[in-house]
C-alpha atoms as a PDB file:
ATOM      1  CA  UNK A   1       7.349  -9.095   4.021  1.00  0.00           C
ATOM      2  CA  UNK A   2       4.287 -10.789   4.585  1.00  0.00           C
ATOM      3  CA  UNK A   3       2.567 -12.378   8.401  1.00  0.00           C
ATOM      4  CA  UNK A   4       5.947 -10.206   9.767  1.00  0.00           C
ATOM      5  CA  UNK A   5       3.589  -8.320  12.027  1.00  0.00           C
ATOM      6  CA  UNK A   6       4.321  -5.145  10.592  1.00  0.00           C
ATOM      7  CA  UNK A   7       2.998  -2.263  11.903  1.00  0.00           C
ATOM      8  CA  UNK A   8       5.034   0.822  10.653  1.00  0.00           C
ATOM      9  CA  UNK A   9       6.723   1.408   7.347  1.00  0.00           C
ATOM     10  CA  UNK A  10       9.545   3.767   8.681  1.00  0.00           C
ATOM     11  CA  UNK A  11      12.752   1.865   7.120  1.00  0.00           C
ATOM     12  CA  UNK A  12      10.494   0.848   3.388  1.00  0.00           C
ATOM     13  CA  UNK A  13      10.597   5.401   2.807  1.00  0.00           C
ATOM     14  CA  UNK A  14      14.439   4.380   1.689  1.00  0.00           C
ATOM     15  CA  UNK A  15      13.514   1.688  -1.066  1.00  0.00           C
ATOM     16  CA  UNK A  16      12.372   4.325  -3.633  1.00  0.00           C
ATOM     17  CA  UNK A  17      12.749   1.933  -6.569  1.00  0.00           C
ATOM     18  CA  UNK A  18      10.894  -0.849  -5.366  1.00  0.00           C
ATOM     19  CA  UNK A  19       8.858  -2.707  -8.297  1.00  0.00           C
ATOM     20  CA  UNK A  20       7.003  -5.408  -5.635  1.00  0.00           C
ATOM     21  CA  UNK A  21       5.871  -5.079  -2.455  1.00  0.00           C
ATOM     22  CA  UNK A  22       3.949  -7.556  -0.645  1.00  0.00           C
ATOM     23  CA  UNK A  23       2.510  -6.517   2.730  1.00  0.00           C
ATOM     24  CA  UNK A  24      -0.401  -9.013   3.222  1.00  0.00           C
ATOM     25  CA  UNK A  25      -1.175 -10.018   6.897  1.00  0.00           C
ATOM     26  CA  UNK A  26       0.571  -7.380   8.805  1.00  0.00           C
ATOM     27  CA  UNK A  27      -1.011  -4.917  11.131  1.00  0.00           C
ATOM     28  CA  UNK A  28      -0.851  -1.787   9.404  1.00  0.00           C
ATOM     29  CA  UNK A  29      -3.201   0.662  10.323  1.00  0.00           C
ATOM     30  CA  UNK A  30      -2.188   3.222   7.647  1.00  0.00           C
ATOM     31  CA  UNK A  31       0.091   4.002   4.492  1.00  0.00           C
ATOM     32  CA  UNK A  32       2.291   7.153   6.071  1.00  0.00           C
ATOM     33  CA  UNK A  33       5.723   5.886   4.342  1.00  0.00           C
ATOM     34  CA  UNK A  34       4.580   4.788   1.096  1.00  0.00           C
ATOM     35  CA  UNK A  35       4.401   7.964  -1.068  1.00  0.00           C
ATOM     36  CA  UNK A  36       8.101   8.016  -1.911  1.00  0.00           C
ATOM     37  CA  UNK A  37       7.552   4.564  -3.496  1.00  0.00           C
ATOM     38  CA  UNK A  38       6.724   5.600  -6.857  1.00  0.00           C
ATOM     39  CA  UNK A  39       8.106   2.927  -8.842  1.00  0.00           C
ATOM     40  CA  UNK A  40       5.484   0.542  -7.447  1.00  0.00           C
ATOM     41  CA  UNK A  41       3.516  -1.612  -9.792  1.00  0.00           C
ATOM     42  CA  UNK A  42       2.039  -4.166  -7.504  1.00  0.00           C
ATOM     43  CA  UNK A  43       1.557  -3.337  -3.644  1.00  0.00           C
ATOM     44  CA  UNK A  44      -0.341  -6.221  -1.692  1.00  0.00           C
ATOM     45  CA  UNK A  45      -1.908  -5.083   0.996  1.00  0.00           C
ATOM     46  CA  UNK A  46      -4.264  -7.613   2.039  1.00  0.00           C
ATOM     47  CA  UNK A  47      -5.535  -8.363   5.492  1.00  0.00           C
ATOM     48  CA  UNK A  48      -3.960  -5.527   7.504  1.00  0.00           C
ATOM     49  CA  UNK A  49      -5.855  -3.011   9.998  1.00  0.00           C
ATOM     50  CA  UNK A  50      -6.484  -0.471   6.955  1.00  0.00           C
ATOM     51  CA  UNK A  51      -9.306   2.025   6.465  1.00  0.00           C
ATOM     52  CA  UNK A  52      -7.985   4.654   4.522  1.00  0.00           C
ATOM     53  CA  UNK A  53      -5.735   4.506   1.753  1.00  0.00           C
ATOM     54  CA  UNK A  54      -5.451   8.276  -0.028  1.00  0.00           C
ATOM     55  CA  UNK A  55      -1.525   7.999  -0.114  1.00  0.00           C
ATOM     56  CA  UNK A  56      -1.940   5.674  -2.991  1.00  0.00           C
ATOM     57  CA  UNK A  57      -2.920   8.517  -5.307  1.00  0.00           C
ATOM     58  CA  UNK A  58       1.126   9.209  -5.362  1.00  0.00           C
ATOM     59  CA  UNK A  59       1.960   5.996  -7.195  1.00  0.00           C
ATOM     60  CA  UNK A  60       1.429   6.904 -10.619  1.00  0.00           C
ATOM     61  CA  UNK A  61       2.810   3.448 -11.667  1.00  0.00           C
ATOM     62  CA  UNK A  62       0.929   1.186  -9.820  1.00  0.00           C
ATOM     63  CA  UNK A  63      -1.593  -1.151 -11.491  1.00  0.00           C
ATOM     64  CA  UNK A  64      -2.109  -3.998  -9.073  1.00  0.00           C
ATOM     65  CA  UNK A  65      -3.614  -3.292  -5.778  1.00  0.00           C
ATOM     66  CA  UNK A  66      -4.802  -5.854  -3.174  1.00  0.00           C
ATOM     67  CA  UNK A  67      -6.884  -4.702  -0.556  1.00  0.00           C
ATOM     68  CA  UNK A  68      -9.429  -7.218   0.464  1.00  0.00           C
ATOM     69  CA  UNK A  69      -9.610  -7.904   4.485  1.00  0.00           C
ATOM     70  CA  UNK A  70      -9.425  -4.268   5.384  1.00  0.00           C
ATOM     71  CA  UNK A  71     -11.816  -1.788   6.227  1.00  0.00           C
ATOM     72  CA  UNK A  72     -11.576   1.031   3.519  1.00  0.00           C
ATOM     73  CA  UNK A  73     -14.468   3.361   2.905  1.00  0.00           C
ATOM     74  CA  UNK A  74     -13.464   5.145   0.009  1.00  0.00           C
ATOM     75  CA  UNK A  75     -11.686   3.542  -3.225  1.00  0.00           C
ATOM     76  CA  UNK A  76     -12.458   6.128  -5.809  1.00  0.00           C
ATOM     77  CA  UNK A  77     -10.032   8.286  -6.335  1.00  0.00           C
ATOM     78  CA  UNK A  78      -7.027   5.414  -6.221  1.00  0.00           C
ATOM     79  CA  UNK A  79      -9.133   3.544  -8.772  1.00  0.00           C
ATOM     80  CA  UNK A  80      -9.291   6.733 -11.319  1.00  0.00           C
ATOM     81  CA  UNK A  81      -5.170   6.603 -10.734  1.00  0.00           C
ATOM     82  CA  UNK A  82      -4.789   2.606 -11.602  1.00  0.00           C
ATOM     83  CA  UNK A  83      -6.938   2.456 -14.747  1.00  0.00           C
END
């Protein structure tokens, strides 16, 4: 689902068992959507309008995360989560 020009994640709250999920290039601006994706292991979120990304704290699963080309302040807590 990558360079689709995403901007909203409203149909992706149904795909609870998703594994996979590449998002890279899209224009999301935040993560509202995501938290019922608990079964993620790798999310890609590369290059999208991000600065914020707290929702990731739900994924208990995931252990890849690709942020670079966003603007995120804070990591922190979503690092103490993946490791």
């Amino acid at each position: 689902m990558s360079l689709l020009g995403i901007s909203k994640l409203g149909a992706l709250t149904q795909c609870s068992n998703l594994v996979f999920l590449n998002l890279k290039s899209n224009k999301l601006s935040n993560l509202s959507g995501l938290s019922n994706l608990t079964q993620l292991v790798m999310l890609d979120l590369s290059f999208n309008m991000l600065t914020s990304i707290e929702t990731l704290d739900e994924m208990p699963r995931l252990k890849y995360l690709k942020l670079q080309g966003n603007k995120i302040d804070k990591v922190k807590s979503v690092m103490r989560s993946i490791n």
